[in-house]
PDB file of N, CA and C in Angstrom:
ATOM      1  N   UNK A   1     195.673  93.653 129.040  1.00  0.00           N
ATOM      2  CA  UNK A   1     195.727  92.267 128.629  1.00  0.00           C
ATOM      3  C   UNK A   1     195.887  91.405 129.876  1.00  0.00           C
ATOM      4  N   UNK A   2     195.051  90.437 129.884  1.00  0.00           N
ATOM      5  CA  UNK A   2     195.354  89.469 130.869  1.00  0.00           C
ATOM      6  C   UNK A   2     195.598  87.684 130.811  1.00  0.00           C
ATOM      7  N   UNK A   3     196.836  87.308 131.154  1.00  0.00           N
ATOM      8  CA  UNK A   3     197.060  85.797 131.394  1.00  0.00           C
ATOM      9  C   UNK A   3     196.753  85.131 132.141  1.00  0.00           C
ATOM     10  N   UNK A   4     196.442  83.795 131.737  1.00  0.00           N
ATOM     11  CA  UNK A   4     196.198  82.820 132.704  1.00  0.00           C
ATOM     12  C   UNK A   4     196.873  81.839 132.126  1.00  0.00           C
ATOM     13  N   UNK A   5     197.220  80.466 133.041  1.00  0.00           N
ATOM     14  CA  UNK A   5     198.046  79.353 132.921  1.00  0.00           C
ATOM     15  C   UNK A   5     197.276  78.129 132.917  1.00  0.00           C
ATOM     16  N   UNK A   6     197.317  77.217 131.850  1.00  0.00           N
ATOM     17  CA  UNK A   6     196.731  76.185 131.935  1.00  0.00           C
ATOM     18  C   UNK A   6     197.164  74.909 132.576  1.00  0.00           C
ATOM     19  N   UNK A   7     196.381  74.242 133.155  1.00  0.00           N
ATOM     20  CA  UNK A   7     196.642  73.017 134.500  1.00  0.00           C
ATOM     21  C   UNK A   7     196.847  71.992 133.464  1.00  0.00           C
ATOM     22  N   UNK A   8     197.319  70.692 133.872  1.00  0.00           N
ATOM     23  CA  UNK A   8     197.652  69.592 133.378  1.00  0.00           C
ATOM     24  C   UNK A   8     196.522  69.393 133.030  1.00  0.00           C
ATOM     25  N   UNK A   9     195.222  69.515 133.286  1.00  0.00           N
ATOM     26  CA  UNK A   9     194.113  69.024 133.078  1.00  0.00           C
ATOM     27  C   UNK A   9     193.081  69.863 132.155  1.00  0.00           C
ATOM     28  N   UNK A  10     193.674  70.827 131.419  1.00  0.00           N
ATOM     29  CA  UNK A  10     192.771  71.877 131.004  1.00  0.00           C
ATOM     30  C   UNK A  10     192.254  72.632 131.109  1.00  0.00           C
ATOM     31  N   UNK A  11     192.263  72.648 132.136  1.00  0.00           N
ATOM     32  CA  UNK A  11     191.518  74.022 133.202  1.00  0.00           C
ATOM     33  C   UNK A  11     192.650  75.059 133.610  1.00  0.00           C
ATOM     34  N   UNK A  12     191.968  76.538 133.490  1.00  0.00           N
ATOM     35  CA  UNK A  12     192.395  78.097 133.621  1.00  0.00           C
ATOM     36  C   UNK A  12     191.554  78.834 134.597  1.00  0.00           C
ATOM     37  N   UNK A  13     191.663  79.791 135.458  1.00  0.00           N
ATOM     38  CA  UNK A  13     191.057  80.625 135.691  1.00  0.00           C
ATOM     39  C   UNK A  13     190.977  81.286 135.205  1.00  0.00           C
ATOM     40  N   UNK A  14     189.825  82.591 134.893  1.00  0.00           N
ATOM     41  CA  UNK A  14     189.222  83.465 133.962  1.00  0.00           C
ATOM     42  C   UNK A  14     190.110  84.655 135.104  1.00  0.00           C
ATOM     43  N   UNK A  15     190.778  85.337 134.623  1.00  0.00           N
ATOM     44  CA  UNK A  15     191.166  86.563 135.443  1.00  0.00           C
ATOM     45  C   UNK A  15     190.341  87.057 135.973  1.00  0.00           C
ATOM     46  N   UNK A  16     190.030  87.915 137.135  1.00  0.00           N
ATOM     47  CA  UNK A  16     189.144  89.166 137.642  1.00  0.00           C
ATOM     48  C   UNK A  16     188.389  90.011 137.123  1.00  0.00           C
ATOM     49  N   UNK A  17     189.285  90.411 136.445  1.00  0.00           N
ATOM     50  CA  UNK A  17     189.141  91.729 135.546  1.00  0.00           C
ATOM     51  C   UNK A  17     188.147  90.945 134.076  1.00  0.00           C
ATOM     52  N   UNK A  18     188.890  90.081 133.396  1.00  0.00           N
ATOM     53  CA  UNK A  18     187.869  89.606 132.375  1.00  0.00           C
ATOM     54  C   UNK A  18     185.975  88.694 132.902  1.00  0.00           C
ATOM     55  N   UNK A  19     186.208  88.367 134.155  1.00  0.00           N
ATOM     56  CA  UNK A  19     184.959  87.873 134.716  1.00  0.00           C
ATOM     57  C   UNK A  19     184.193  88.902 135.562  1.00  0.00           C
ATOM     58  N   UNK A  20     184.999  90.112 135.755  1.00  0.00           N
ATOM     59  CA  UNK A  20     183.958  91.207 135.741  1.00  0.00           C
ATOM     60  C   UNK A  20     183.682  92.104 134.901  1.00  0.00           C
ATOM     61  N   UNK A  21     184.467  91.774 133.798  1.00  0.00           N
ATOM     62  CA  UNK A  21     183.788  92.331 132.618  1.00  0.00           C
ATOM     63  C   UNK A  21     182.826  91.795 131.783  1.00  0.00           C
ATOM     64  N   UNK A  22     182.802  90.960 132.093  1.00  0.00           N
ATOM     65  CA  UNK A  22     181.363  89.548 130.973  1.00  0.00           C
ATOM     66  C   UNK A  22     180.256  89.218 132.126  1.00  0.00           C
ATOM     67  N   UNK A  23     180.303  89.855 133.774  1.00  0.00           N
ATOM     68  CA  UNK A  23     179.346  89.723 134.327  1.00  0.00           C
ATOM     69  C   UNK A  23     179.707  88.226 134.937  1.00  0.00           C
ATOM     70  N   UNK A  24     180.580  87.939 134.826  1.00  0.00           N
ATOM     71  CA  UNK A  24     180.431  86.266 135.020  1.00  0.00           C
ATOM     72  C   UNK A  24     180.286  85.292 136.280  1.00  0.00           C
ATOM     73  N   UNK A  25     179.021  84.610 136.834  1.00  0.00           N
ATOM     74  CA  UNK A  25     179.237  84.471 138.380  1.00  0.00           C
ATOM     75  C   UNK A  25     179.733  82.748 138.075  1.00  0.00           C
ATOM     76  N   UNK A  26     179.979  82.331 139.579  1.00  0.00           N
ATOM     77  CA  UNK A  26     179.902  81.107 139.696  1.00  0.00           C
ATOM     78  C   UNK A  26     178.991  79.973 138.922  1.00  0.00           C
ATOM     79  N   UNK A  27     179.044  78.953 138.521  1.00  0.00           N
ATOM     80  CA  UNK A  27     177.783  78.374 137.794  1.00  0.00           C
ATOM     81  C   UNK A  27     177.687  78.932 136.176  1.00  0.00           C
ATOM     82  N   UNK A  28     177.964  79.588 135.516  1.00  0.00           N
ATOM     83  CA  UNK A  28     177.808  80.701 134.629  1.00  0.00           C
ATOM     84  C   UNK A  28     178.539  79.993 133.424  1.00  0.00           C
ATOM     85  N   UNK A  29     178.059  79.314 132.168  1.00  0.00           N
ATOM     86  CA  UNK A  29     178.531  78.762 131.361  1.00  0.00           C
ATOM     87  C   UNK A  29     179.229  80.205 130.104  1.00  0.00           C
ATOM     88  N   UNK A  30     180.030  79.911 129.590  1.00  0.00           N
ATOM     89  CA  UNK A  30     181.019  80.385 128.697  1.00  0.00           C
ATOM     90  C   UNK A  30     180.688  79.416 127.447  1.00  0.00           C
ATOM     91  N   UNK A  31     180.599  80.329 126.435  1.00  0.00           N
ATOM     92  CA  UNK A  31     180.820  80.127 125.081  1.00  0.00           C
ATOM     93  C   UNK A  31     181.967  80.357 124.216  1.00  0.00           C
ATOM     94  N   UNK A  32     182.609  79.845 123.540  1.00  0.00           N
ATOM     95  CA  UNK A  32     183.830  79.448 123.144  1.00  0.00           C
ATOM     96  C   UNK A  32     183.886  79.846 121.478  1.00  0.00           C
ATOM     97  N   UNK A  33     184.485  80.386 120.391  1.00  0.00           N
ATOM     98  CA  UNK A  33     184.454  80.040 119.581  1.00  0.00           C
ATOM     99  C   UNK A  33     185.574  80.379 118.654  1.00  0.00           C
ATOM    100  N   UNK A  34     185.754  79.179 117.790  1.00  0.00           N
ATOM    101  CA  UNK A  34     187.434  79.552 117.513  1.00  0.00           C
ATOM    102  C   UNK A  34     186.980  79.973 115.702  1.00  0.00           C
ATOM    103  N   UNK A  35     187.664  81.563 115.616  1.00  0.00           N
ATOM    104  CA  UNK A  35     188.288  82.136 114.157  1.00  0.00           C
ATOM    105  C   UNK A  35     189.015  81.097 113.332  1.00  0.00           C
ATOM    106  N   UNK A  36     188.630  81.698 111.966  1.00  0.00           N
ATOM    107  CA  UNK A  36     189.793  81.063 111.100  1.00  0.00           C
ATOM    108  C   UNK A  36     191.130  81.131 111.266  1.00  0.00           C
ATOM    109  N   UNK A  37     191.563  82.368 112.149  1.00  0.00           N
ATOM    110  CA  UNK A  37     192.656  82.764 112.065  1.00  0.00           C
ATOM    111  C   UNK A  37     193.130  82.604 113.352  1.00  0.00           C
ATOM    112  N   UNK A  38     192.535  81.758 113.990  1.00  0.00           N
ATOM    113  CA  UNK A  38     193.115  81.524 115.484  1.00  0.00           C
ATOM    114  C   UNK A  38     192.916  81.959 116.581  1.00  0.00           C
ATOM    115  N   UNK A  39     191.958  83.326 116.183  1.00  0.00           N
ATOM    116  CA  UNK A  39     191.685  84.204 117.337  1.00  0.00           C
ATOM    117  C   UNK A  39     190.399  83.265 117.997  1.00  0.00           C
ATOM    118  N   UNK A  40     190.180  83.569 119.420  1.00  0.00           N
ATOM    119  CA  UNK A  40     189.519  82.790 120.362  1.00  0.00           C
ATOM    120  C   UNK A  40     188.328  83.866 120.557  1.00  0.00           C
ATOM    121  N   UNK A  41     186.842  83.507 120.882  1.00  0.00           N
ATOM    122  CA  UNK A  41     186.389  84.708 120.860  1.00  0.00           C
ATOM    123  C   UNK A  41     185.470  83.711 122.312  1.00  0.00           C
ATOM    124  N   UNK A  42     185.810  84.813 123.588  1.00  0.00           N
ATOM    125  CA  UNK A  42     184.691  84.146 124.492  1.00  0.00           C
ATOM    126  C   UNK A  42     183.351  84.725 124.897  1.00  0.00           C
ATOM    127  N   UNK A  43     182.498  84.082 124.895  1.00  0.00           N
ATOM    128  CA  UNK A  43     181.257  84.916 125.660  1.00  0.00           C
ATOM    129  C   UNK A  43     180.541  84.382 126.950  1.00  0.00           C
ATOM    130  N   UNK A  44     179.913  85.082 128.041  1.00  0.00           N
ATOM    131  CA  UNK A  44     179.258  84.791 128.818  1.00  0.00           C
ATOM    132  C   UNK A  44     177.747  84.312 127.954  1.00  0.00           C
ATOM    133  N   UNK A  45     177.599  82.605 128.483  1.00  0.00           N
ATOM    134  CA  UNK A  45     176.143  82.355 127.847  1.00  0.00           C
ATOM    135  C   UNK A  45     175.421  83.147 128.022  1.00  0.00           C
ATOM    136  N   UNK A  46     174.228  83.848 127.609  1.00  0.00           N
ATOM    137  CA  UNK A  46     172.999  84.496 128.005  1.00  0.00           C
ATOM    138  C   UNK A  46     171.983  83.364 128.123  1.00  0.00           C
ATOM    139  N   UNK A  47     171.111  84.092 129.216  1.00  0.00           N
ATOM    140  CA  UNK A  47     169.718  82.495 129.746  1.00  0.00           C
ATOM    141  C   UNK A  47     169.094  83.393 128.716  1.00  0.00           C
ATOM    142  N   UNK A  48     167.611  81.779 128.722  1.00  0.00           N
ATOM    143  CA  UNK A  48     166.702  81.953 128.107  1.00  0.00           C
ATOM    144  C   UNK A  48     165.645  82.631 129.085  1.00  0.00           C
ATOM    145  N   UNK A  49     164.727  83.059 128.591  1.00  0.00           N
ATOM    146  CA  UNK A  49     163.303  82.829 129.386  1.00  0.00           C
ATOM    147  C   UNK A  49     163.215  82.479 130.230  1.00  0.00           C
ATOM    148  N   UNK A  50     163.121  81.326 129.807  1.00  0.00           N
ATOM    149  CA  UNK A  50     162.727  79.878 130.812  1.00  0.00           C
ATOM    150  C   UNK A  50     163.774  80.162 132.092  1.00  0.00           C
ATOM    151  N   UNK A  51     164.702  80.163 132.076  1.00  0.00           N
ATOM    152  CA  UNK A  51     165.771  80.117 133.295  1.00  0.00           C
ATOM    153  C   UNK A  51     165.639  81.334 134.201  1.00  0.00           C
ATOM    154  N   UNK A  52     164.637  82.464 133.011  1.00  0.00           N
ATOM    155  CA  UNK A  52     164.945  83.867 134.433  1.00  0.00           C
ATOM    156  C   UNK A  52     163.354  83.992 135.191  1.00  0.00           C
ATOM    157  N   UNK A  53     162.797  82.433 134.975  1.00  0.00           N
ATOM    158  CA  UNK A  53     161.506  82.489 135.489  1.00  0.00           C
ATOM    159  C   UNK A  53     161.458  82.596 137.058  1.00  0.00           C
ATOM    160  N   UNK A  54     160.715  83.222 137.247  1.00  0.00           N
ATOM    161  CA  UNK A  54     160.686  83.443 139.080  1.00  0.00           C
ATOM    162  C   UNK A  54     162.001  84.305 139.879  1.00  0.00           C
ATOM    163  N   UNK A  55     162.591  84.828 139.076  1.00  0.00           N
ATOM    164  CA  UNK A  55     163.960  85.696 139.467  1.00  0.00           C
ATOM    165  C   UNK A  55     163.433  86.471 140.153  1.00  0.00           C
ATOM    166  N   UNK A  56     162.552  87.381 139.661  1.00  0.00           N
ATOM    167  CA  UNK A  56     162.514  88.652 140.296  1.00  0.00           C
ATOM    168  C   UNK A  56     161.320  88.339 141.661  1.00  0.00           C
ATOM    169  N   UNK A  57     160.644  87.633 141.629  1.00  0.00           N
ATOM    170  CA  UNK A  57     159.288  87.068 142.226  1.00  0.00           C
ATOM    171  C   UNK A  57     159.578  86.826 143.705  1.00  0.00           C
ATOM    172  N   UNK A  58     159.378  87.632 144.786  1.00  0.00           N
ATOM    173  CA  UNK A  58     159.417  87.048 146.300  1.00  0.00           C
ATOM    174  C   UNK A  58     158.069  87.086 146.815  1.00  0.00           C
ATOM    175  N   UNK A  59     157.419  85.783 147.054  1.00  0.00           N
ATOM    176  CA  UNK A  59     156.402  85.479 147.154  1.00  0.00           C
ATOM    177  C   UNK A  59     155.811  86.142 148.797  1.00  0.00           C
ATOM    178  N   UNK A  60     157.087  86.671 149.857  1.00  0.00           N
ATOM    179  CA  UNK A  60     157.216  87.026 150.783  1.00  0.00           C
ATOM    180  C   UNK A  60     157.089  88.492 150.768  1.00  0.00           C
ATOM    181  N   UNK A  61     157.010  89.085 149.796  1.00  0.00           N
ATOM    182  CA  UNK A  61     157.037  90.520 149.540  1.00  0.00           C
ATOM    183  C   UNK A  61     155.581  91.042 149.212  1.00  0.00           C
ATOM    184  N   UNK A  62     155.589  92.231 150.185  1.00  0.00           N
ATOM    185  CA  UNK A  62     154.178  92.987 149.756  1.00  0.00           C
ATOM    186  C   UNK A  62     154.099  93.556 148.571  1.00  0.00           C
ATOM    187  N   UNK A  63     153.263  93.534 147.448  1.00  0.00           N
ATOM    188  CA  UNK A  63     152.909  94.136 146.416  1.00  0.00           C
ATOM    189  C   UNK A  63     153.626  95.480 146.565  1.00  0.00           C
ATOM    190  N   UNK A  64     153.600  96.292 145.801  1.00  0.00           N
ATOM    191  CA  UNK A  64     153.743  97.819 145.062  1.00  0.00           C
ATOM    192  C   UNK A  64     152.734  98.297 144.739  1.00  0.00           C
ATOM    193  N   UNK A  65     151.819  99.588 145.504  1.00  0.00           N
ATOM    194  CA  UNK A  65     150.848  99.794 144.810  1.00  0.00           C
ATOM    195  C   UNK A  65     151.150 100.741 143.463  1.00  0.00           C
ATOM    196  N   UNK A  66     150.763 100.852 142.558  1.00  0.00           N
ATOM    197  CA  UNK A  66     150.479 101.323 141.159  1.00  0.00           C
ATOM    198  C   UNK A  66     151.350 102.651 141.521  1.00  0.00           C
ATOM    199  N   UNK A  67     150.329 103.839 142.678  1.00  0.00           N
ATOM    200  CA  UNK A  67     150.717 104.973 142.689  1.00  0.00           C
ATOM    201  C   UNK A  67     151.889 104.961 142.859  1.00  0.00           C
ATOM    202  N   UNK A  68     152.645 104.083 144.215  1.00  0.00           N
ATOM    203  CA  UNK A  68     153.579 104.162 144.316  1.00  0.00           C
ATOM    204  C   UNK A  68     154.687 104.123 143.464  1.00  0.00           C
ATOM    205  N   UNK A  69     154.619 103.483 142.287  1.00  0.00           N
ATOM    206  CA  UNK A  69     154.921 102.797 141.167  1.00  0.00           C
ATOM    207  C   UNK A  69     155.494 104.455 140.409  1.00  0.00           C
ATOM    208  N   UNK A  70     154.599 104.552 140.008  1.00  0.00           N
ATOM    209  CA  UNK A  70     154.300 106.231 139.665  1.00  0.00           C
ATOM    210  C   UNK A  70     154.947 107.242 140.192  1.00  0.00           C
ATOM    211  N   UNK A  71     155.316 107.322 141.313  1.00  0.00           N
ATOM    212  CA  UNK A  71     155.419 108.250 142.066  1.00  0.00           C
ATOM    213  C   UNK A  71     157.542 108.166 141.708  1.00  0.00           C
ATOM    214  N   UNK A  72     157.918 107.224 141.848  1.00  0.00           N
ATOM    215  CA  UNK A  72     159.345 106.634 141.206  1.00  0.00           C
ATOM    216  C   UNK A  72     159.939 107.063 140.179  1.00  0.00           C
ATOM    217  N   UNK A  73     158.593 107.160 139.121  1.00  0.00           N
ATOM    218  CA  UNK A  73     158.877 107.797 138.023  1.00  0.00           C
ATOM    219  C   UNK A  73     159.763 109.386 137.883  1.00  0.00           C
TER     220      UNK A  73
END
């Protein structure tokens, strides 16, 4: 189990341990959602599509040929 302390202003840090467990980097929006019963349930947003466009893409990088591709396998 892990605590954190809330600032006059609303703001907490996410412990270590819980922001490397949800993957969570800098920039990285959190989803929030509150139970009937009080329990808090958080999630790391997941991107769309649209946002993981050009991620993998280095326009500076030589291709992969096929075999090579294959050969990995």
């Amino acid at each position: 189990m892990s605590t954190a302390t809330l600032t006059s202003k609303g703001q907490t840090t996410i412990p270590k341990d819980i922001r490397d467990a949800l993957g969570l980097k800098p920039k990285d929006q959190i989803h929030y959602t509150l139970m009937p019963d009080g329990t808090v349930i958080m999630r790391a947003k997941t991107r769309s599509i649209l946002e993981l466009k050009g991620l993998l893409h280095d326009p500076e990088r030589e291709p992969v040929p096929i075999e090579q591709m294959r050969a990995w396998r």
